[in-house]
Protein backbone atom coordinates (compact mmCIF):
# COMPACT_ATOMS: atom_id res chain seq x y z
CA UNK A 1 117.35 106.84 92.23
CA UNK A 2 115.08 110.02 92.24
CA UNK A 3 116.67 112.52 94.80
CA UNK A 4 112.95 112.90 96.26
CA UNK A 5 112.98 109.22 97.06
CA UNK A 6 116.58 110.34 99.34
CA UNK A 7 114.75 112.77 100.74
CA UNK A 8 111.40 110.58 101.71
CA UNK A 9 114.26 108.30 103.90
CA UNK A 10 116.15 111.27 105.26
CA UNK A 11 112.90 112.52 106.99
CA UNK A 12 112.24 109.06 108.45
CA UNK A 13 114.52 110.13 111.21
CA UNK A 14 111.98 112.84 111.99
CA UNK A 15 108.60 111.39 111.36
CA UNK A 16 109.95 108.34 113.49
CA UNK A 17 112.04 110.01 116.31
CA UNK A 18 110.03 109.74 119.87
CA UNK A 19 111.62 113.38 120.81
CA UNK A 20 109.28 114.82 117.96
CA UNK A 21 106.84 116.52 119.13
CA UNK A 22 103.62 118.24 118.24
CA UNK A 23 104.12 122.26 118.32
CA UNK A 24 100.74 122.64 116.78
CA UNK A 25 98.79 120.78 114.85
CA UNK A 26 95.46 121.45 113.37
CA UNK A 27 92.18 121.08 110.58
CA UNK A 28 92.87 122.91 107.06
CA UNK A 29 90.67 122.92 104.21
CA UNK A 30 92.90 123.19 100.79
CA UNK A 31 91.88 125.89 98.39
CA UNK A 32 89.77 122.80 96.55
CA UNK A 33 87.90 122.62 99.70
CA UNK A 34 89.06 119.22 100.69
CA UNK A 35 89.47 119.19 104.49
CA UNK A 36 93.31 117.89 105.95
CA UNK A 37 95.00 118.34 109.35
CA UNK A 38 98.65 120.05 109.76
CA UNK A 39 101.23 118.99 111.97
CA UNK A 40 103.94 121.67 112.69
CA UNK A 41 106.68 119.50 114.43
CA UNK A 42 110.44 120.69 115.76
CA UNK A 43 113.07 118.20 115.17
CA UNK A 44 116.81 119.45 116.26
CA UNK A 45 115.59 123.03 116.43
CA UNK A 46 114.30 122.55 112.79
CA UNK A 47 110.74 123.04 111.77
CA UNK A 48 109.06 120.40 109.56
CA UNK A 49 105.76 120.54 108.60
CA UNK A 50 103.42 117.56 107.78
CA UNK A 51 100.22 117.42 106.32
CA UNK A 52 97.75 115.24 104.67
CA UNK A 53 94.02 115.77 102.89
CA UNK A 54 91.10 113.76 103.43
CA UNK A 55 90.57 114.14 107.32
CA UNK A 56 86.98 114.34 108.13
CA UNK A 57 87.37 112.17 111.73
CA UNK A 58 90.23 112.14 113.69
CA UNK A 59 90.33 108.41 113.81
CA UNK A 60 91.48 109.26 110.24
CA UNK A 61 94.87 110.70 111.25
CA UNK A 62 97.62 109.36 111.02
CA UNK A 63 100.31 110.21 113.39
CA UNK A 64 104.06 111.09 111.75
CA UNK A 65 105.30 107.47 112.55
CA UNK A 66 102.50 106.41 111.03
CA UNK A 67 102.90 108.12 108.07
CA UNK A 68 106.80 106.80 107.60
CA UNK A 69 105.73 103.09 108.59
CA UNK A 70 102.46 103.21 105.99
CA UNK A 71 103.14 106.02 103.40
CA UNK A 72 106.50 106.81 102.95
CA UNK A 73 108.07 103.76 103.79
CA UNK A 74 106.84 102.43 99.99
CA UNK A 75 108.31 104.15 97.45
CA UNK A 76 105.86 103.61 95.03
CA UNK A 77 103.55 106.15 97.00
CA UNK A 78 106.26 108.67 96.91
CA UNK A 79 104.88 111.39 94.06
CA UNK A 80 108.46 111.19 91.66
CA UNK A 81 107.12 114.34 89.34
CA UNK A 82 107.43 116.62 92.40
CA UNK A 83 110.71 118.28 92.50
CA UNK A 84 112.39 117.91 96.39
CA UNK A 85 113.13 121.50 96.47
CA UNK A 86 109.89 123.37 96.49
CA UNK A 87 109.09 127.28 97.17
CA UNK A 88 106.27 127.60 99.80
CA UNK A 89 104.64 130.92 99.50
CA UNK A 90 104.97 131.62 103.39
CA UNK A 91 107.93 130.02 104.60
CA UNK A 92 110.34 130.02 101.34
CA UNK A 93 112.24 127.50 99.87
CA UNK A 94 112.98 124.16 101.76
CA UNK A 95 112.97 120.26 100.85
CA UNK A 96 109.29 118.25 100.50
CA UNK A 97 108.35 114.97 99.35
CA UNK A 98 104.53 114.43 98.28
CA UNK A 99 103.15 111.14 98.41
CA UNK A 100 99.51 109.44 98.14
CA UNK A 101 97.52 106.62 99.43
CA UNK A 102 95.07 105.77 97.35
CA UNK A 103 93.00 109.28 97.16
CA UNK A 104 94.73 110.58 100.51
CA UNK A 105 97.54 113.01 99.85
CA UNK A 106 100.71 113.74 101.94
CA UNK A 107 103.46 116.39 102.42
CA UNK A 108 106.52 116.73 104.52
CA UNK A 109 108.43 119.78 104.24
CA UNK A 110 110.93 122.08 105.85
CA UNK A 111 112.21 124.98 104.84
CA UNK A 112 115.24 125.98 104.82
CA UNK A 113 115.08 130.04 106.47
CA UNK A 114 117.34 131.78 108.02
CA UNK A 115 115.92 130.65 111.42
CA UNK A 116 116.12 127.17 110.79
CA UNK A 117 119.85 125.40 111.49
CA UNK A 118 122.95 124.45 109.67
CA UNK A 119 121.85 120.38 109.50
CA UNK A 120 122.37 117.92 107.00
CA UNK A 121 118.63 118.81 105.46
CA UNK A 122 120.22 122.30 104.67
CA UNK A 123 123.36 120.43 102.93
CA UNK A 124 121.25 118.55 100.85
CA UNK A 125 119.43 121.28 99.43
CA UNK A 126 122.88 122.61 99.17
CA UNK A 127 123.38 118.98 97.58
CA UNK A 128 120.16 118.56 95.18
CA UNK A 129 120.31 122.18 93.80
CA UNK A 130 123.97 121.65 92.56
CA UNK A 131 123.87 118.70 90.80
CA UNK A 132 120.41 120.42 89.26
CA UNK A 133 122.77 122.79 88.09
CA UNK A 134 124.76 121.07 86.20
């Protein structure tokens, strides 16, 4: 099994927990000009972020659950060629899992900063990037 597919399960806890709440969320337009909508959630005093492309209408959203339940939840949407551990330009190097839905694209990430806490996300980038090593 593909460590992002791990991953994709581990942040079912998140997308699914009812004590997750919206910090901020908001419209984005990618730098190929395709319009999404972010979700910036805290989860155990750790920040996750959650996007996906393709929101013109908000009926179009799909709420975190939503996105475990009809995204995530199939691992055949899960993008495999994406490496878990991924270096975001702003908030430094954390875990992610990219998936799609037909042409709709999705991202869950966290990263893993000194202001974030010592979970079991942070052990399993502790985790993925050993056995990478080897």
């Amino acid at each position: 099994m593909a460590w992002v597919h791990r991953v994709g399960r581990e942040f079912k806890e998140v997308l699914c927990a009812p004590e997750t709440g919206d910090e901020r969320c908001g419209p984005y337009v990618n730098e190929d000009g395709i319009p999404g909508w972010r979700f910036e959630v805290n989860y155990n005093k750790r920040k996750f972020y959650i996007s996906q492309s393709r929101i013109i209408e908000l009926e179009e959203l799909f709420s975190p659950d939503a996105i475990w339940k009809i995204v995530l939840k199939n691992p055949n949407n899960i993008d495999s060629s994406k490496s878990p551990i991924y270096v975001n330009r702003d908030l430094g190097e954390g875990l992610r899992v990219e998936a799609w839905l037909g042409k709709r694209w999705f991202q869950v990430f966290t990263p893993d900063n000194e202001q974030q806490p010592d979970d079991k996300f942070r052990r399993l980038i502790h985790e993925i990037s050993f056995s990478n090593s080897r």
